[in-house]
C-alpha atoms as a PDB file:
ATOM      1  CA  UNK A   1     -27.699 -10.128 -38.511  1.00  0.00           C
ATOM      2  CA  UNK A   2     -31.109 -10.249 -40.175  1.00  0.00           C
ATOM      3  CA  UNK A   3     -31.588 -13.473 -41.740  1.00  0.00           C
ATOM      4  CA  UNK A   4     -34.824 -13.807 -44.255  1.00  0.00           C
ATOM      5  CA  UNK A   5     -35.548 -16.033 -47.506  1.00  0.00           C
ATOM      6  CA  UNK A   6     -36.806 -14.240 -50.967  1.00  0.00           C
ATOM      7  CA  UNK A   7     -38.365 -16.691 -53.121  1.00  0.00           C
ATOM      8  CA  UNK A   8     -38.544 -15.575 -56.614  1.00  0.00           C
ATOM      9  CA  UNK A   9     -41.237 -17.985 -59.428  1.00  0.00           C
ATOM     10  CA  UNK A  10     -41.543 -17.467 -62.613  1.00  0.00           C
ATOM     11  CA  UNK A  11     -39.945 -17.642 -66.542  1.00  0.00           C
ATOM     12  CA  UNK A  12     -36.116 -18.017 -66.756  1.00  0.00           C
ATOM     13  CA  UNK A  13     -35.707 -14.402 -67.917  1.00  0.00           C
ATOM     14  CA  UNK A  14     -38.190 -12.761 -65.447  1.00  0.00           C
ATOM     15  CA  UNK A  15     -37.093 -14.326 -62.445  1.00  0.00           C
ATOM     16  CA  UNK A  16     -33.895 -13.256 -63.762  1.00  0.00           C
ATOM     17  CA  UNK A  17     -35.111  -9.601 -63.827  1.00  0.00           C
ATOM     18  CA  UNK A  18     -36.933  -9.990 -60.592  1.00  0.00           C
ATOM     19  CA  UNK A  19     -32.844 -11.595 -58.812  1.00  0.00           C
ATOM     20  CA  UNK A  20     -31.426  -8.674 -60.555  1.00  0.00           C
ATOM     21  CA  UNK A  21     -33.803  -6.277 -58.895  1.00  0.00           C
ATOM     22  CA  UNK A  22     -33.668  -7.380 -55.460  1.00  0.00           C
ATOM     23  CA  UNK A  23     -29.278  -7.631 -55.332  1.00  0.00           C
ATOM     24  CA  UNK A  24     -29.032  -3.979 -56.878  1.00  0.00           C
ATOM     25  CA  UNK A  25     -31.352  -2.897 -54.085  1.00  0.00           C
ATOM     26  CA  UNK A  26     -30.404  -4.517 -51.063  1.00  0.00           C
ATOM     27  CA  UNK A  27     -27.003  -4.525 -49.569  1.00  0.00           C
ATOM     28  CA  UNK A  28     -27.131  -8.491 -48.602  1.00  0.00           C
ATOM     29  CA  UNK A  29     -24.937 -11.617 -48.526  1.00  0.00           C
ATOM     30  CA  UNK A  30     -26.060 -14.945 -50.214  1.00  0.00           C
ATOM     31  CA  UNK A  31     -26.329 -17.563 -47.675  1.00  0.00           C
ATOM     32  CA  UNK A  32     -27.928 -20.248 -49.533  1.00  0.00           C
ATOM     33  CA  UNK A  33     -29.471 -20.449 -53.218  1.00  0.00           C
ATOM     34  CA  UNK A  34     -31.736 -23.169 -54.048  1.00  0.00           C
ATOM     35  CA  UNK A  35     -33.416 -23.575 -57.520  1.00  0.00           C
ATOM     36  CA  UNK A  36     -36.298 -25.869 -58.852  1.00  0.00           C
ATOM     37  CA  UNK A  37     -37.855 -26.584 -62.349  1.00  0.00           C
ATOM     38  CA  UNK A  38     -41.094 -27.263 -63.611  1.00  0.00           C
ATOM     39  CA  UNK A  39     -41.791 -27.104 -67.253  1.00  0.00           C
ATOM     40  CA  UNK A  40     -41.013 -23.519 -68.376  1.00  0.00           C
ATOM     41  CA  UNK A  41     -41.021 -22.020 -65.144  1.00  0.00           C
ATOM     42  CA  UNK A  42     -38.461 -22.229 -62.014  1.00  0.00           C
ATOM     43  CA  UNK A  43     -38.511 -21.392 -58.552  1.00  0.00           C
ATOM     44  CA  UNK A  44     -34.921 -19.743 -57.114  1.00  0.00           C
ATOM     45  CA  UNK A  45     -35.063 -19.576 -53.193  1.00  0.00           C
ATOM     46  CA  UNK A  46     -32.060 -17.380 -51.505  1.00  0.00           C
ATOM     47  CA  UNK A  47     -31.658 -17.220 -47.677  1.00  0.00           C
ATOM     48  CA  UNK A  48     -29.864 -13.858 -47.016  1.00  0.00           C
ATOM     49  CA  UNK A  49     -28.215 -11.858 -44.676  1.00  0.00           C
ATOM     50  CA  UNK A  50     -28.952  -8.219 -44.288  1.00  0.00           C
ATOM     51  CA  UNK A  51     -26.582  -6.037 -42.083  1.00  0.00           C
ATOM     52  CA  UNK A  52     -28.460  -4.256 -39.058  1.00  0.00           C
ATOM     53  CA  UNK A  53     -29.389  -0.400 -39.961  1.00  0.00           C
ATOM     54  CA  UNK A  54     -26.836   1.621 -37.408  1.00  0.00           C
ATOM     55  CA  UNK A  55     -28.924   3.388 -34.461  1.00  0.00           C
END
């Protein structure tokens, strides 16, 4: 199990965009979301877990 946090900033629809990106990419399971807002912009922090690459 490799645990790590992406931290995505920006406008509603980019950070949107950038989510988006990252799940179609990366085989992963959402441990934890966490989301903040400041003005226009927003913060969405995800702690994942990645499955181990097979030696």
């Amino acid at each position: 199990m490799a645990v790590r946090c992406v931290v995505v900033r920006g406008l509603v629809k980019e950070v949107e965009e950038e989510i988006n990106k990252f799940l179609s990419s990366h085989a992963v399971r959402i441990l934890h979301m966490t989301q903040s807002e400041t003005g226009n912009h927003i913060s969405i922090t995800l702690i994942v877990d990645e499955p181990e690459p097979l030696t």
